[in-house]
PDB file of N, CA and C in Angstrom:
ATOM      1  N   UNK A   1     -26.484  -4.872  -3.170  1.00  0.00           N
ATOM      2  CA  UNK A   1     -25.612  -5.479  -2.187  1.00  0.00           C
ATOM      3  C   UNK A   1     -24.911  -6.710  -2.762  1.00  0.00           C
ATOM      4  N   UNK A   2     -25.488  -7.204  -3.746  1.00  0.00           N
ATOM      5  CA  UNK A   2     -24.804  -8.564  -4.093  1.00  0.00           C
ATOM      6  C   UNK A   2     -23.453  -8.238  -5.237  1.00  0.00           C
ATOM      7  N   UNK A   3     -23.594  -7.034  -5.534  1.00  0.00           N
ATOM      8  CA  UNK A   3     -22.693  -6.708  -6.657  1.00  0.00           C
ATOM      9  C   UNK A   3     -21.427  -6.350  -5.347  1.00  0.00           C
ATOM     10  N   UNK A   4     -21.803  -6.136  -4.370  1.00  0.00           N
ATOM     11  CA  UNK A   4     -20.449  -5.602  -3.771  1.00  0.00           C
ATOM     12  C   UNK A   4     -20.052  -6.779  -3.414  1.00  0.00           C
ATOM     13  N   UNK A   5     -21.052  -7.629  -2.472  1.00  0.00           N
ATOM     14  CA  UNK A   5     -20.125  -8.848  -2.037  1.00  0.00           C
ATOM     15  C   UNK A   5     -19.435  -9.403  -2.991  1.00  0.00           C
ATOM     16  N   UNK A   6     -19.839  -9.343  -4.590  1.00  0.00           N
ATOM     17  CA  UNK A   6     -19.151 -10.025  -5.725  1.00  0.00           C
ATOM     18  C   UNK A   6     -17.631  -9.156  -5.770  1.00  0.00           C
ATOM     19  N   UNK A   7     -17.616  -8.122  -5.835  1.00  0.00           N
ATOM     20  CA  UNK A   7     -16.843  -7.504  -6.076  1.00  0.00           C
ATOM     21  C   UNK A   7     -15.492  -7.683  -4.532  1.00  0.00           C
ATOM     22  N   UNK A   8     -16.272  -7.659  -3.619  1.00  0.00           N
ATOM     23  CA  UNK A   8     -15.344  -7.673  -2.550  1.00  0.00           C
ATOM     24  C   UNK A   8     -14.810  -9.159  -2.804  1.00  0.00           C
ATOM     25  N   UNK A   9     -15.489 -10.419  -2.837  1.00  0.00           N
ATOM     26  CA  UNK A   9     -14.763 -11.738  -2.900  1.00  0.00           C
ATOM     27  C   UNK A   9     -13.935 -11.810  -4.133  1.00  0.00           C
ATOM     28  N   UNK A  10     -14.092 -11.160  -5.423  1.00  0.00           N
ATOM     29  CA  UNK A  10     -13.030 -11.420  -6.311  1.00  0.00           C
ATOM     30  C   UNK A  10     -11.755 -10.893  -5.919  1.00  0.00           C
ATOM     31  N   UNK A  11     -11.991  -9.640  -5.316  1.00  0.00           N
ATOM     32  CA  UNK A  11     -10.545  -8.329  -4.726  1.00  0.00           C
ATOM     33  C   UNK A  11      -9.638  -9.342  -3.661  1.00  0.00           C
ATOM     34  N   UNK A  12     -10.677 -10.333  -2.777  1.00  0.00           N
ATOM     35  CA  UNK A  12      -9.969 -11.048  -1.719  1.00  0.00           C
ATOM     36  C   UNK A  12      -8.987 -12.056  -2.471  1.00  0.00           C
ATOM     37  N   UNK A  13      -9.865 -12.856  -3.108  1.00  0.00           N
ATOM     38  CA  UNK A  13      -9.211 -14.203  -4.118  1.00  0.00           C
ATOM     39  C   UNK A  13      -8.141 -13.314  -5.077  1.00  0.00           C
ATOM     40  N   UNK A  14      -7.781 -12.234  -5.841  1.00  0.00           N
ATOM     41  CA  UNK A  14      -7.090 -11.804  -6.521  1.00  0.00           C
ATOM     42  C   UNK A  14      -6.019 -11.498  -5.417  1.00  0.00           C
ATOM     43  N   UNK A  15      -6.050 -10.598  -4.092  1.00  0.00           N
ATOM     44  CA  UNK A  15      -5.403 -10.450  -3.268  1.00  0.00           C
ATOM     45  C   UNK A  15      -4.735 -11.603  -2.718  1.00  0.00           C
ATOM     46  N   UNK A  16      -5.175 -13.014  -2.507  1.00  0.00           N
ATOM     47  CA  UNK A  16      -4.800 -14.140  -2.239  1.00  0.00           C
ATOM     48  C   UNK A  16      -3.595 -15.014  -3.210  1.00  0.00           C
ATOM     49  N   UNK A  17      -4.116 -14.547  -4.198  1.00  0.00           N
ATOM     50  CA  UNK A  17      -3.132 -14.905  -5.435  1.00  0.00           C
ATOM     51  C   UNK A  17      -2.035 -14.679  -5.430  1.00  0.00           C
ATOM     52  N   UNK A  18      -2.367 -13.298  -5.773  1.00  0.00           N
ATOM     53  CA  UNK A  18      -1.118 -11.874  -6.034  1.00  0.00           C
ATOM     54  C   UNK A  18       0.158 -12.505  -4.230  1.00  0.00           C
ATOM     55  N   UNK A  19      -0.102 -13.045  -3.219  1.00  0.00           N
ATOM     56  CA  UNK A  19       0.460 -12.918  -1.895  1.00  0.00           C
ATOM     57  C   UNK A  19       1.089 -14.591  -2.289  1.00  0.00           C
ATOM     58  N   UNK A  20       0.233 -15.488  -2.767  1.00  0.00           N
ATOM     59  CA  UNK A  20       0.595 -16.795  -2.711  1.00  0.00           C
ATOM     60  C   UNK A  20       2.196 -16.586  -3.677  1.00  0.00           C
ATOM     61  N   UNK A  21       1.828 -15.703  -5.147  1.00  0.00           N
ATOM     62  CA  UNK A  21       2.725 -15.168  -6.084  1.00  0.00           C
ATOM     63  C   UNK A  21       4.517 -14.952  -5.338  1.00  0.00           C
ATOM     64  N   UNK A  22       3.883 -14.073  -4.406  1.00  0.00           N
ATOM     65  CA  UNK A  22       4.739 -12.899  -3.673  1.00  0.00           C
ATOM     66  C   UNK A  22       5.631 -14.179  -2.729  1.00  0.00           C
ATOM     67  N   UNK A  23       4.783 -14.857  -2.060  1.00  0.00           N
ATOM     68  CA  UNK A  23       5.714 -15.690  -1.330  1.00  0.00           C
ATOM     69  C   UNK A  23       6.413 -17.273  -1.843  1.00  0.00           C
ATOM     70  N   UNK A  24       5.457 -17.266  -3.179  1.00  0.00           N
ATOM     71  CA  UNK A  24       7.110 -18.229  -4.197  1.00  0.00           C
ATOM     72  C   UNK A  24       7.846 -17.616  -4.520  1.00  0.00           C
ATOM     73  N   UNK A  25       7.805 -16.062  -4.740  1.00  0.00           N
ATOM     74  CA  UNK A  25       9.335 -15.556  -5.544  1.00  0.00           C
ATOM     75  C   UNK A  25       9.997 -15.746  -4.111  1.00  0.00           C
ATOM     76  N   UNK A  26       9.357 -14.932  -2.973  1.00  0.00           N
ATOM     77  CA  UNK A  26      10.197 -15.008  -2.170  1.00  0.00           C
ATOM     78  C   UNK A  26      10.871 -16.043  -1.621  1.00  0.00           C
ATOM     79  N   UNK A  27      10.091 -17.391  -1.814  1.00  0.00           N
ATOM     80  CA  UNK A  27      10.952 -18.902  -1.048  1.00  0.00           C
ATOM     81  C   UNK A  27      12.224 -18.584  -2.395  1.00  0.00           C
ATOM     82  N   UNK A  28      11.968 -18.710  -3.670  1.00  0.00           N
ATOM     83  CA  UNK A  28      12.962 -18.736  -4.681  1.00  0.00           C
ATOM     84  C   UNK A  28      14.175 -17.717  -4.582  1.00  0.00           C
ATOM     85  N   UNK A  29      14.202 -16.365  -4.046  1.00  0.00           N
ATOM     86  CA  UNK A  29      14.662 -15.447  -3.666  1.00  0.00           C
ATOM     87  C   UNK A  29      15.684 -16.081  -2.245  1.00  0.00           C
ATOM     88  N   UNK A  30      14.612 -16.582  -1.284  1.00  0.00           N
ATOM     89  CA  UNK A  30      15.342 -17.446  -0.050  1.00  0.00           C
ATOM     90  C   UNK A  30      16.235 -18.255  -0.696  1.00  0.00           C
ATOM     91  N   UNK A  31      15.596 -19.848  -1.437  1.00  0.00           N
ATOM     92  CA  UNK A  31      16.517 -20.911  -2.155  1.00  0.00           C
ATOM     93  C   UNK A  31      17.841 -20.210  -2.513  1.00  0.00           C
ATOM     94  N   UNK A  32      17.822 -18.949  -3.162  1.00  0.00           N
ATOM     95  CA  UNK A  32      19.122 -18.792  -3.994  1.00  0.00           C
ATOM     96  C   UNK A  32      19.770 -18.159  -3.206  1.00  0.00           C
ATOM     97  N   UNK A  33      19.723 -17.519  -2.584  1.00  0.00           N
ATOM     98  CA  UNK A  33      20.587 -16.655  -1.897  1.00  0.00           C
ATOM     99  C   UNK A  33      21.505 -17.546  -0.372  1.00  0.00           C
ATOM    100  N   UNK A  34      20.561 -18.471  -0.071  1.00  0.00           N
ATOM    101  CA  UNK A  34      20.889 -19.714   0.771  1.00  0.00           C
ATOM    102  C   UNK A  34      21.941 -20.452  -0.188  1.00  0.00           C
ATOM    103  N   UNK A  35      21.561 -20.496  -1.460  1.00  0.00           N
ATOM    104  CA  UNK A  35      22.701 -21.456  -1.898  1.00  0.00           C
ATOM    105  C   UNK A  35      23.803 -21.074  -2.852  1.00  0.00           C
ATOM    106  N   UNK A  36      23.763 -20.012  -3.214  1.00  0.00           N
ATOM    107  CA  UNK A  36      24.998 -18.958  -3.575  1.00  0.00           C
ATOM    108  C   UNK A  36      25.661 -18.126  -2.430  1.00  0.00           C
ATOM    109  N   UNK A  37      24.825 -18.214  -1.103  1.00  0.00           N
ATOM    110  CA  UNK A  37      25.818 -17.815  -0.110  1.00  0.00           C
ATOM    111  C   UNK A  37      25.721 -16.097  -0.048  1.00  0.00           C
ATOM    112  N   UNK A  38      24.530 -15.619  -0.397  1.00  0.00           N
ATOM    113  CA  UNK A  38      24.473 -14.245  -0.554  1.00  0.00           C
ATOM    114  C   UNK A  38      23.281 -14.061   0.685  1.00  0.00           C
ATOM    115  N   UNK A  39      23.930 -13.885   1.879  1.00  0.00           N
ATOM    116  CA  UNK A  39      23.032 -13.195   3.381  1.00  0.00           C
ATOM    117  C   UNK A  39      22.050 -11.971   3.483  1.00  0.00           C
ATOM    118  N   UNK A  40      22.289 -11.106   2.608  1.00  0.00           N
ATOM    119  CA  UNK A  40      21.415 -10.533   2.077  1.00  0.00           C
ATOM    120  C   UNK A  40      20.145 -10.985   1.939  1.00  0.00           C
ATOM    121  N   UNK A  41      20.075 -11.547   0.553  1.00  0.00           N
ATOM    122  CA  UNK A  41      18.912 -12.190  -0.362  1.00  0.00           C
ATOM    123  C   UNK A  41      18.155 -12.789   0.408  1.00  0.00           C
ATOM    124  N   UNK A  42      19.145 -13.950   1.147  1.00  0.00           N
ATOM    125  CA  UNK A  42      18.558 -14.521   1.894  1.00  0.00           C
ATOM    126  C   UNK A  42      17.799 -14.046   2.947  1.00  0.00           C
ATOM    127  N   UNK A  43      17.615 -12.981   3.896  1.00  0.00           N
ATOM    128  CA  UNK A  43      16.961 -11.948   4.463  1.00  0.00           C
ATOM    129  C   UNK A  43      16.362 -11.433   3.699  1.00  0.00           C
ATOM    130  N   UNK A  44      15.926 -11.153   2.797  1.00  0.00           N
ATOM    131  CA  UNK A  44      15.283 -10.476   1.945  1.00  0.00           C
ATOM    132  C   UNK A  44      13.868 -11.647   1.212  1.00  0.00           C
ATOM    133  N   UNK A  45      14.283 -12.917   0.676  1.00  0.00           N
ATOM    134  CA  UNK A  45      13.423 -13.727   0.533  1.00  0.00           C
ATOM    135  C   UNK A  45      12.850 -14.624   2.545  1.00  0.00           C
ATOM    136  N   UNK A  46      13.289 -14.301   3.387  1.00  0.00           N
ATOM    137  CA  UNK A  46      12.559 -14.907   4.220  1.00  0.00           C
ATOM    138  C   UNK A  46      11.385 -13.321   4.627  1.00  0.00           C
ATOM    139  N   UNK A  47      11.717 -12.382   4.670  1.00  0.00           N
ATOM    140  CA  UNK A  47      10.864 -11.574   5.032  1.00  0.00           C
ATOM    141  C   UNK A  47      10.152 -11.112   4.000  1.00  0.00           C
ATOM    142  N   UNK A  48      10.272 -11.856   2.853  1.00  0.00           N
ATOM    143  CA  UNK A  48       9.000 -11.743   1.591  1.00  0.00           C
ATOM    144  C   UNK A  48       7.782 -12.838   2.143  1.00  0.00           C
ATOM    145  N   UNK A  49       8.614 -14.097   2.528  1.00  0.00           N
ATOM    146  CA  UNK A  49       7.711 -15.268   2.644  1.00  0.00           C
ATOM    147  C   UNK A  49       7.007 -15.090   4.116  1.00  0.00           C
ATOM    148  N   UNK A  50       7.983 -14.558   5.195  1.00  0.00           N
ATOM    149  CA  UNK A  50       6.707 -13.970   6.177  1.00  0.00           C
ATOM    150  C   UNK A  50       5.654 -13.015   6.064  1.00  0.00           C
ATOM    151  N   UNK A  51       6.459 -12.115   5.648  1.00  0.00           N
ATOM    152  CA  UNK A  51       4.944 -10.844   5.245  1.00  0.00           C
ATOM    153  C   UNK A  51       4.162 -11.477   4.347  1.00  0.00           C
ATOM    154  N   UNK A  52       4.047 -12.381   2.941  1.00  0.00           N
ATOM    155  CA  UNK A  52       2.972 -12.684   2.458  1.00  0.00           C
ATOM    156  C   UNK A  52       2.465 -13.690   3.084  1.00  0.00           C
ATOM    157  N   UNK A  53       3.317 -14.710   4.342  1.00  0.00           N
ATOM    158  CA  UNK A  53       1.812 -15.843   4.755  1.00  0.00           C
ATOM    159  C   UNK A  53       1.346 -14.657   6.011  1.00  0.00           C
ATOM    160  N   UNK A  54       1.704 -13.843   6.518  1.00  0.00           N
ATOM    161  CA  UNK A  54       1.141 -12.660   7.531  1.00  0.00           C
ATOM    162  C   UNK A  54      -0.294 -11.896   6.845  1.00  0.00           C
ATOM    163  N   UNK A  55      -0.057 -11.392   5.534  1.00  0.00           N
ATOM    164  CA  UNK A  55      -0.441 -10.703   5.187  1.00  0.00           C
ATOM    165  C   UNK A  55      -2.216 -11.782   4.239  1.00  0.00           C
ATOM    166  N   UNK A  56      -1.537 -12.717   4.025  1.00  0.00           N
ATOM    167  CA  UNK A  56      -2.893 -13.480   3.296  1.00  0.00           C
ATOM    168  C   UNK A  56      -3.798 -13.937   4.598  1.00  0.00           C
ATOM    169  N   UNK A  57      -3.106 -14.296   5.791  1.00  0.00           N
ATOM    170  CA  UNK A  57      -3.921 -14.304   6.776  1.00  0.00           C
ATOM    171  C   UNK A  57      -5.102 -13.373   6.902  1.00  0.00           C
ATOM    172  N   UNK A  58      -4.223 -11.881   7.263  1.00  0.00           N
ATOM    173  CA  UNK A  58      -4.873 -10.882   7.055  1.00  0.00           C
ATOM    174  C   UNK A  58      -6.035 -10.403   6.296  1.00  0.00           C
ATOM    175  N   UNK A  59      -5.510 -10.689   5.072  1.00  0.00           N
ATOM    176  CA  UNK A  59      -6.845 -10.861   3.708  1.00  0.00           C
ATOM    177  C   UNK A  59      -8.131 -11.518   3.759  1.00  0.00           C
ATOM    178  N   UNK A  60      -7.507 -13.318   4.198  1.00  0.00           N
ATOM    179  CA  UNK A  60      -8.370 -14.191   4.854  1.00  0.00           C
ATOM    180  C   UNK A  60      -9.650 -14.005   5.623  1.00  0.00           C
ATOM    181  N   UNK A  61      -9.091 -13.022   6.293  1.00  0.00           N
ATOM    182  CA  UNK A  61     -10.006 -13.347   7.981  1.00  0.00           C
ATOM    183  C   UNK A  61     -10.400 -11.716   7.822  1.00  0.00           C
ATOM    184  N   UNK A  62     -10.263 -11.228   7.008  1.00  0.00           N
ATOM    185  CA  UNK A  62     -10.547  -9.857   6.753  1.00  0.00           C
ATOM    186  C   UNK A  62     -12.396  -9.746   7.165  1.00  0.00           C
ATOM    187  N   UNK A  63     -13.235 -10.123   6.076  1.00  0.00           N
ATOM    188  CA  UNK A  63     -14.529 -10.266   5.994  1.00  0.00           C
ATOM    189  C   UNK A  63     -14.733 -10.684   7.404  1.00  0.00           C
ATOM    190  N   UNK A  64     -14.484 -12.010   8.242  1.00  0.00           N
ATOM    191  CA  UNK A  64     -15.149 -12.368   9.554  1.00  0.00           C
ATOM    192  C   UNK A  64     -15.102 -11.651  10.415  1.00  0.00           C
ATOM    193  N   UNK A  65     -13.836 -10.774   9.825  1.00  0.00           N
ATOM    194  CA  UNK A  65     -13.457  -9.994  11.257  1.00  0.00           C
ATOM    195  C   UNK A  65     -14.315  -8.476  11.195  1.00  0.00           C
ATOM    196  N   UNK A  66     -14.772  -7.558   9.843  1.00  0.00           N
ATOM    197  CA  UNK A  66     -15.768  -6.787   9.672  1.00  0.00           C
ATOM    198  C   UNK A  66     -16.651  -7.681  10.274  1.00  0.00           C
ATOM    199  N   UNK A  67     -17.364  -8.528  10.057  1.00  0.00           N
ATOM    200  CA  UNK A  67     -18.635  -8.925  10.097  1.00  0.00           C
ATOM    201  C   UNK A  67     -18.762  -9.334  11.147  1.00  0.00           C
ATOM    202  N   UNK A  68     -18.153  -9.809  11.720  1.00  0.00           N
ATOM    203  CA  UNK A  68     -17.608  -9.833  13.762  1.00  0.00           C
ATOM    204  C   UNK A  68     -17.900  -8.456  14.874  1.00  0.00           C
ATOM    205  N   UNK A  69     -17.024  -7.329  13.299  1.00  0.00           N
ATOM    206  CA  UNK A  69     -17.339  -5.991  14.478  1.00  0.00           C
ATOM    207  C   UNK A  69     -18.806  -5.484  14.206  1.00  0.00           C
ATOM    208  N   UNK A  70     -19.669  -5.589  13.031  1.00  0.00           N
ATOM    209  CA  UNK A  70     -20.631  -5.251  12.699  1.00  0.00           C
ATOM    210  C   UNK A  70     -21.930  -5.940  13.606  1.00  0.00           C
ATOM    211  N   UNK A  71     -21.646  -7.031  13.879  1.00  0.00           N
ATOM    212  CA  UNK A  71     -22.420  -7.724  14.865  1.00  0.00           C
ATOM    213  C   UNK A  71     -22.378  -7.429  16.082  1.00  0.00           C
ATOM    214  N   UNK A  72     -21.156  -7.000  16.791  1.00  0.00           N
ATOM    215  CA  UNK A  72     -20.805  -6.297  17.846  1.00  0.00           C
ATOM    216  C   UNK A  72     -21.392  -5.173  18.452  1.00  0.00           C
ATOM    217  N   UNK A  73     -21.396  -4.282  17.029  1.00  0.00           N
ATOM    218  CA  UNK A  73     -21.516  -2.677  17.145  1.00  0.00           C
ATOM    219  C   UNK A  73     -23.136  -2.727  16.890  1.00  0.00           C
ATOM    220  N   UNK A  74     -23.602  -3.710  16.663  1.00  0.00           N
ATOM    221  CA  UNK A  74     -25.212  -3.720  16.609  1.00  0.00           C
ATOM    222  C   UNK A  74     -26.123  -3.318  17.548  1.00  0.00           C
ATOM    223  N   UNK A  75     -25.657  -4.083  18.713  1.00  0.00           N
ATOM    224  CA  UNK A  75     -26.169  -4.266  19.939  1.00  0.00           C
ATOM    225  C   UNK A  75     -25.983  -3.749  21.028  1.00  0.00           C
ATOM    226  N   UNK A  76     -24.897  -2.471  20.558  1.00  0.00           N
ATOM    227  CA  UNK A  76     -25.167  -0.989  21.671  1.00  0.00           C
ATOM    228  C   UNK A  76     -26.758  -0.657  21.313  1.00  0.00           C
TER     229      UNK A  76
END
């Protein structure tokens, strides 16, 4: 059991990364397209930077929220 929790907390923290990654290109993607005037891009880097702070949430609260339903589903 301890090899999985190891394994599951590195996958989270790598997943956390990889999203933090995802939503600087995307502010940088936002920055430029805001300031070259391209409406596009700019739609394109704000819905990078929402889906990755959406999505690291997600990642986040992943574990409490198994371990929330597991506690739940105990006590039928």
């Amino acid at each position: 059991m301890d090899v999985l929790t190891d394994l599951v907390g590195s996958t989270v923290a790598v997943g956390i990364v990889c999203l933090v990654a995802v939503a600087a290109i995307g502010g940088l993607v936002w920055a430029g397209g805001n300031f070259w005037d391209h409406g596009r891009a700019t739609q394109i880097g704000k819905g990078a930077v929402a889906v990755s702070i959406i999505a690291a949430f997600v990642v986040g609260g992943a574990s409490a929220l198994i371990r929330w339903g597991a506690q739940a589903g105990s006590g039928i």
